[in-house]
Every structure is written in C-alpha cells, then in structure tokens.
N, C-alpha and C. Protein backbone atom coordinates (compact mmCIF):
# COMPACT_ATOMS: atom_id res chain seq x y z
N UNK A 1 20.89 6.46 -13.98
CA UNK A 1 19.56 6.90 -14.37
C UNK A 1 18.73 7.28 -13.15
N UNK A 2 18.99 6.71 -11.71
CA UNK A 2 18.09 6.67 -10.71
C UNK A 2 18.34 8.09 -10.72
N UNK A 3 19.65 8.53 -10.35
CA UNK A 3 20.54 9.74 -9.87
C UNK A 3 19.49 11.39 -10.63
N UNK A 4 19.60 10.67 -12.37
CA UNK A 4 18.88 11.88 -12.93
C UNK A 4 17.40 11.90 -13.06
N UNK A 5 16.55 10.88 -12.56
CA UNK A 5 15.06 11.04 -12.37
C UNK A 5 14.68 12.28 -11.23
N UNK A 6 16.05 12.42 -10.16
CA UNK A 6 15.90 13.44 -8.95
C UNK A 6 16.44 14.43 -9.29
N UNK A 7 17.57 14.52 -10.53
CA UNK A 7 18.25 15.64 -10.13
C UNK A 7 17.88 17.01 -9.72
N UNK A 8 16.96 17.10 -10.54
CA UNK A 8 15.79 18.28 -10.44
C UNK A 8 14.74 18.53 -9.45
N UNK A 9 14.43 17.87 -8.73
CA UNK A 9 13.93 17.70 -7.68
C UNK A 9 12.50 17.49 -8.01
N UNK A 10 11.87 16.82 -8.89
CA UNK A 10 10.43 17.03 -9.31
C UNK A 10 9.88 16.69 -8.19
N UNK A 11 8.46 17.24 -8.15
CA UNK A 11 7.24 16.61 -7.13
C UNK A 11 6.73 15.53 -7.38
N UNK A 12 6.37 15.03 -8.67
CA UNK A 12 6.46 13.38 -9.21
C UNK A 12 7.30 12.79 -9.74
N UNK A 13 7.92 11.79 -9.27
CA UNK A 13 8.59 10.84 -9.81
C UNK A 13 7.85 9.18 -10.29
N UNK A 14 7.65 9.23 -11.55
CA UNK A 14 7.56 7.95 -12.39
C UNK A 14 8.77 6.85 -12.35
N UNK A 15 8.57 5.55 -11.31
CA UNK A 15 9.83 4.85 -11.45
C UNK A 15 9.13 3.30 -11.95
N UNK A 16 10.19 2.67 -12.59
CA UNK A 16 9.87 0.98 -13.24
C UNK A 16 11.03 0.33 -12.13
N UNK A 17 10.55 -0.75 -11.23
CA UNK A 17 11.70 -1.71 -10.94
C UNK A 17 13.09 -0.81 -10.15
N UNK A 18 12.84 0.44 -9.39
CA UNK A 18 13.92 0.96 -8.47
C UNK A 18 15.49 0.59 -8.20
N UNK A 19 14.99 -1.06 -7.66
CA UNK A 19 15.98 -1.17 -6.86
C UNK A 19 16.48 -2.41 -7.60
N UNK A 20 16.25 -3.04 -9.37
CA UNK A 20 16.77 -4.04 -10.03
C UNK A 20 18.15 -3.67 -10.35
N UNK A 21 19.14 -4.92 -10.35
CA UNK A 21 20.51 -4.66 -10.36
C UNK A 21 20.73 -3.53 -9.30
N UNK A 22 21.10 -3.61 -8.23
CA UNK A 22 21.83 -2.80 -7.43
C UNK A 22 21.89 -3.88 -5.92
N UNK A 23 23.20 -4.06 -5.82
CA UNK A 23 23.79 -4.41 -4.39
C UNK A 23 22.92 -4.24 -3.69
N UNK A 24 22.70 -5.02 -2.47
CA UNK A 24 21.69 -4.98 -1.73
C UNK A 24 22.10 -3.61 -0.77
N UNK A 25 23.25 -2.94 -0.55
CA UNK A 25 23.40 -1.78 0.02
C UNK A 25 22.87 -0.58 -1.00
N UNK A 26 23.04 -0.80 -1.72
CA UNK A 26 22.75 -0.11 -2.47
C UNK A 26 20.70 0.44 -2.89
N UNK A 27 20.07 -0.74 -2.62
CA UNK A 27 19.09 -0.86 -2.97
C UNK A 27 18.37 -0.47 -1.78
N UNK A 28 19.44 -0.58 -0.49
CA UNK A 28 18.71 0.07 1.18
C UNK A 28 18.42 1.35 0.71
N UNK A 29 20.15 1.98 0.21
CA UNK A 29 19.94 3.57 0.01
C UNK A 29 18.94 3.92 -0.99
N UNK A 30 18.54 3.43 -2.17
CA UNK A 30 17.58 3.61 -3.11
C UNK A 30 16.13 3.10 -1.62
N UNK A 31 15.66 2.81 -1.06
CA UNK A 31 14.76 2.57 -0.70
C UNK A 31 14.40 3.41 0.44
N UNK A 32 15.72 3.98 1.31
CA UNK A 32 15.31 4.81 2.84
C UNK A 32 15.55 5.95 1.72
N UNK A 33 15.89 6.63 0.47
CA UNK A 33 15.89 7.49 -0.16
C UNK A 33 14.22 7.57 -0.40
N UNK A 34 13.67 7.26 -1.02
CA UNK A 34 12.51 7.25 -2.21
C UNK A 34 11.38 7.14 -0.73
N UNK A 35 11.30 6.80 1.08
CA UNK A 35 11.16 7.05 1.31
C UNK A 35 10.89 8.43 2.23
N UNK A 36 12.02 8.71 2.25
CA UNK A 36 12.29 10.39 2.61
C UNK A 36 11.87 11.00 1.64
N UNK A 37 12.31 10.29 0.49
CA UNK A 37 11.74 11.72 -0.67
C UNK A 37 10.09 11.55 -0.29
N UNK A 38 9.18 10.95 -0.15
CA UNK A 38 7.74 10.87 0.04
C UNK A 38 7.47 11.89 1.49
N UNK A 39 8.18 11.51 2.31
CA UNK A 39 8.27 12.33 3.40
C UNK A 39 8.08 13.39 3.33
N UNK A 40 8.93 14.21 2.17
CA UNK A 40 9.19 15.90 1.80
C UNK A 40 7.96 16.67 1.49
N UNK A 41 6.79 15.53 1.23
CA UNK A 41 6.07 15.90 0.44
C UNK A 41 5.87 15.57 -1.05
N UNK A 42 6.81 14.76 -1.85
CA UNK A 42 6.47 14.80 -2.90
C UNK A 42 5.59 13.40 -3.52
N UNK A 43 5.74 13.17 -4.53
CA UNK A 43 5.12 11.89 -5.06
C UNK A 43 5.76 10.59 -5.43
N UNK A 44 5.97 9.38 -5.22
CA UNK A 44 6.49 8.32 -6.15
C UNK A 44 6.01 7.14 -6.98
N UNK A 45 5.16 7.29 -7.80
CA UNK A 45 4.86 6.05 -9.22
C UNK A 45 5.53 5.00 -8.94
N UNK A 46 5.27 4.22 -8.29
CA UNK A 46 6.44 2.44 -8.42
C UNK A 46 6.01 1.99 -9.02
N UNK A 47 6.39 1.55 -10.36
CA UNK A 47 6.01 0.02 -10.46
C UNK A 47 6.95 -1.08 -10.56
N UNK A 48 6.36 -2.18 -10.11
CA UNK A 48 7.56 -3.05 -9.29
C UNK A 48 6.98 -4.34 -9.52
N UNK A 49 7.54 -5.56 -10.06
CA UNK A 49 7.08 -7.10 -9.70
C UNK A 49 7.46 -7.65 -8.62
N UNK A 50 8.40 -7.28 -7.69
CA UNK A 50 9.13 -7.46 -6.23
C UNK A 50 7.68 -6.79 -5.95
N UNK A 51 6.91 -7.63 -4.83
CA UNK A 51 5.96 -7.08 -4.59
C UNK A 51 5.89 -6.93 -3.01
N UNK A 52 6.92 -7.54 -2.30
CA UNK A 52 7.66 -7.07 -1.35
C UNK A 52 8.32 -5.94 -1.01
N UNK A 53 8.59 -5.75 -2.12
CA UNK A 53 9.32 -3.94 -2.48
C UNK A 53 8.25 -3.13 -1.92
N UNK A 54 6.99 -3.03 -2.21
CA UNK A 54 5.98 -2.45 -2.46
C UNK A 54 5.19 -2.48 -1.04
N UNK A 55 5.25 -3.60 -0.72
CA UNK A 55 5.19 -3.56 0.91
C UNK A 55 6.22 -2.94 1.47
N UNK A 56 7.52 -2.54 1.43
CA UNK A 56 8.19 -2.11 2.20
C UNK A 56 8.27 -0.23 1.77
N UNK A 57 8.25 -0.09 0.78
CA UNK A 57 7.58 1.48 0.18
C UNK A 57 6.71 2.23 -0.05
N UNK A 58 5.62 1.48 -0.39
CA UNK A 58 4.64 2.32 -1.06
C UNK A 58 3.93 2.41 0.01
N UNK A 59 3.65 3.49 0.18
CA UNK A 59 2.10 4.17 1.31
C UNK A 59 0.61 3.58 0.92
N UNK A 60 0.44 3.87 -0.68
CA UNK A 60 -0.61 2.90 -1.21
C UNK A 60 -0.11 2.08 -1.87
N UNK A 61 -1.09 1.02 -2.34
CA UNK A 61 -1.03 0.29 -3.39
C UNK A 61 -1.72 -0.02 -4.57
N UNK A 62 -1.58 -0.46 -5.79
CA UNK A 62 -2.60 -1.13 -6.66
C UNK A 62 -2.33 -2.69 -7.20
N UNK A 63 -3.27 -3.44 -7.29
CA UNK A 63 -2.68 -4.29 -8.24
C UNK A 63 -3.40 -3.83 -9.78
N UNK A 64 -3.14 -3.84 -10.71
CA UNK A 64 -3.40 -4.05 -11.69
C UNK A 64 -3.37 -4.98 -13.50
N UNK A 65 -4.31 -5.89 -13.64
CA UNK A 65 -3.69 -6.72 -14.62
C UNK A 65 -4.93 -6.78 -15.62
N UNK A 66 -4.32 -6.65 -16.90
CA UNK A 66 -4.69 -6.17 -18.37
C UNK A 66 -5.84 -5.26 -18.11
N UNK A 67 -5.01 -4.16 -17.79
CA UNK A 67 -5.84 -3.39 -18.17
C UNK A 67 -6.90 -3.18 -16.96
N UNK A 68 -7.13 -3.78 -15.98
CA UNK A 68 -8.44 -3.38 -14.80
C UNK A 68 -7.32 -3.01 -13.47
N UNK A 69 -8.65 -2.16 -12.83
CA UNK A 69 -7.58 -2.01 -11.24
C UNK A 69 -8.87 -3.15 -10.55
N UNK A 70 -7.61 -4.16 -9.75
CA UNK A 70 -8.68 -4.96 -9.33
C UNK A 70 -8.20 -5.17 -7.25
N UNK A 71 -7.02 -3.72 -7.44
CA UNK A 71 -7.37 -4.09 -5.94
C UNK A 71 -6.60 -2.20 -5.73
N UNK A 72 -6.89 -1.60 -5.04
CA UNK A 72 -6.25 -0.70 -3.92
C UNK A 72 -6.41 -0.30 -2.64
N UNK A 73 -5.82 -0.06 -2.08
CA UNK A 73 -5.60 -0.11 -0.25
C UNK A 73 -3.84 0.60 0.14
N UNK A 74 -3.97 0.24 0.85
CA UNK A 74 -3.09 0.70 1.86
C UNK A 74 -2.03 -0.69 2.27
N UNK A 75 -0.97 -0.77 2.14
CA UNK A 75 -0.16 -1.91 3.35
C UNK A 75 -0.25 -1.92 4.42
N UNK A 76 -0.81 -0.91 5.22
CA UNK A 76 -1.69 -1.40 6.44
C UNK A 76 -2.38 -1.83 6.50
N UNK A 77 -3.39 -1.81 5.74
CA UNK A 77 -4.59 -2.25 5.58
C UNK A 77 -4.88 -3.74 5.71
N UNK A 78 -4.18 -3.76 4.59
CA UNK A 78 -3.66 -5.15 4.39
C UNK A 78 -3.08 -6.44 5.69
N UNK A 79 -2.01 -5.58 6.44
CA UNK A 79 -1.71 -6.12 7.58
C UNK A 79 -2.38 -6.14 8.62
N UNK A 80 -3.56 -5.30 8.82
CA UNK A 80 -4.51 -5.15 9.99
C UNK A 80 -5.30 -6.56 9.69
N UNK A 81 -5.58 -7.08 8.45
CA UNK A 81 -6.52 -8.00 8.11
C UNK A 81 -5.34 -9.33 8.36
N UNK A 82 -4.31 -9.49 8.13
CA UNK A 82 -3.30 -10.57 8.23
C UNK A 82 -2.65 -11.19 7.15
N UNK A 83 -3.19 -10.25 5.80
CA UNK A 83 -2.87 -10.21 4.50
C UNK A 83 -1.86 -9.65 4.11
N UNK A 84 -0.93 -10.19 3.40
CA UNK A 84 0.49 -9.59 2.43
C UNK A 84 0.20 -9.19 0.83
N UNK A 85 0.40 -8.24 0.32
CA UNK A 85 0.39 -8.06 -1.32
C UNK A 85 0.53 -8.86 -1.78
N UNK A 86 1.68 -10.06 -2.23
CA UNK A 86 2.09 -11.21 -2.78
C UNK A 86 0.73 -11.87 -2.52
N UNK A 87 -0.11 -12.31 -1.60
CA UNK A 87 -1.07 -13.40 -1.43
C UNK A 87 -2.19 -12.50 -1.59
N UNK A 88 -2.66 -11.25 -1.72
CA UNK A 88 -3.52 -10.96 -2.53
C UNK A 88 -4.04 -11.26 -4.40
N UNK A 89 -2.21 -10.73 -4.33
CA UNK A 89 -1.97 -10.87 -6.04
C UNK A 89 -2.18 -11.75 -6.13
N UNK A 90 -1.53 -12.64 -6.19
CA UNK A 90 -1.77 -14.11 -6.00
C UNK A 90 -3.76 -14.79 -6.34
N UNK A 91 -4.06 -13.92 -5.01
CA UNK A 91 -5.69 -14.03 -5.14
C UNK A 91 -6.42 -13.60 -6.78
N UNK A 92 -5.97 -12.54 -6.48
CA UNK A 92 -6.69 -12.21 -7.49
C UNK A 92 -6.19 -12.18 -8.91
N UNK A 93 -5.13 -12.86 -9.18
CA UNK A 93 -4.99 -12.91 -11.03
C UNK A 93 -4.48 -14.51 -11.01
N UNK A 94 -4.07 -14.87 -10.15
CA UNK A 94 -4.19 -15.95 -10.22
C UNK A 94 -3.16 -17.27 -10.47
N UNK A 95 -2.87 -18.13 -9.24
CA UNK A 95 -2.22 -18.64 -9.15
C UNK A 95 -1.10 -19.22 -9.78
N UNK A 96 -1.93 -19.93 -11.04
CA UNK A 96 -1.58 -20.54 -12.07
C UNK A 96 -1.25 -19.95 -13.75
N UNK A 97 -1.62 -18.42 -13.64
CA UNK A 97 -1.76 -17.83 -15.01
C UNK A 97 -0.55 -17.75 -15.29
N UNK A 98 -0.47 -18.08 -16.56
CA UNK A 98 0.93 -17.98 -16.99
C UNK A 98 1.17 -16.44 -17.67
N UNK A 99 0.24 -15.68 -18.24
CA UNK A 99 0.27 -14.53 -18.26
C UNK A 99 -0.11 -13.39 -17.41
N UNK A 100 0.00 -13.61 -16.39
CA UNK A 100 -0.14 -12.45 -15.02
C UNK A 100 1.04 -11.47 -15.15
C-alpha cells in the first residue's frame, strides 16, 4: 500500500502510521524516503501515535485531540526550548486520560 500512495507521484501525500509493521530496515527506508520525497518539493500528511516518528520527520507539527488544534510549531522549535513532542503531548491532553 505504501508503494501505491507514490506510484503516481502526487504532490500530497495523506499517510496513517507509515512505518507500523515494517522491519526496522525497512521503516529507515520508509522514513529517509518520505524525507526526500519532502525535499522534492512535495507534501506529507502524517499521522502517527509514535510521536517520535514525528520528531524524526515532520518539518511541522500538530497535536490535536477531539476535535481542537491545541499545539503547532516546528521540532525545532521545540528543541531550541529543551522540549520533545511526547512531553508536550503529554502536557497538554494529559497525563492520565484514558481517552487521549
């Protein structure tokens, strides 16, 4: 399925969860891929609960939960301040929710 989201070469790509089930070699090449493809110029939609993933890909970020955007920035951004995505999220929906 990864294979035919590109075949065509769109300028946006909509992806859920990239790199779930795939060998960790496998999930390098899905990841130095989907960055080159951004490189080219085009677009990539992640959404991802590996929120590490997201630090290691996404140029921006969002968090979003039911329904509000309650954070976007940059992963630099983030690291200039001494902050990781995971301990934002974390911040803001909340530690203990069992529905986050």
């Amino acid at each position: 399925m990864f294979a035919q989201a590109f075949l065509h070469r769109p300028s946006l790509a909509l992806i859920d969860e990239p790199r779930v089930n795939f060998d960790p070699i496998v999930q390098h090449q899905v990841k130095e891929y989907l960055i080159d493809y951004v490189r080219r110029g085009n677009t990539v939609f992640l959404s991802t609960h590996i929120l590490e993933v997201a630090e290691e890909i996404c140029t921006n970020d969002a968090i979003l939960h039911r329904g509000r955007l309650l954070h976007a920035g940059t992963p630099d951004d983030l690291r200039e301040t001494g902050r990781h995505l995971p301990g934002v999220f974390l911040s803001l929906v909340g530690r203990g929710s069992s529905d986050a």
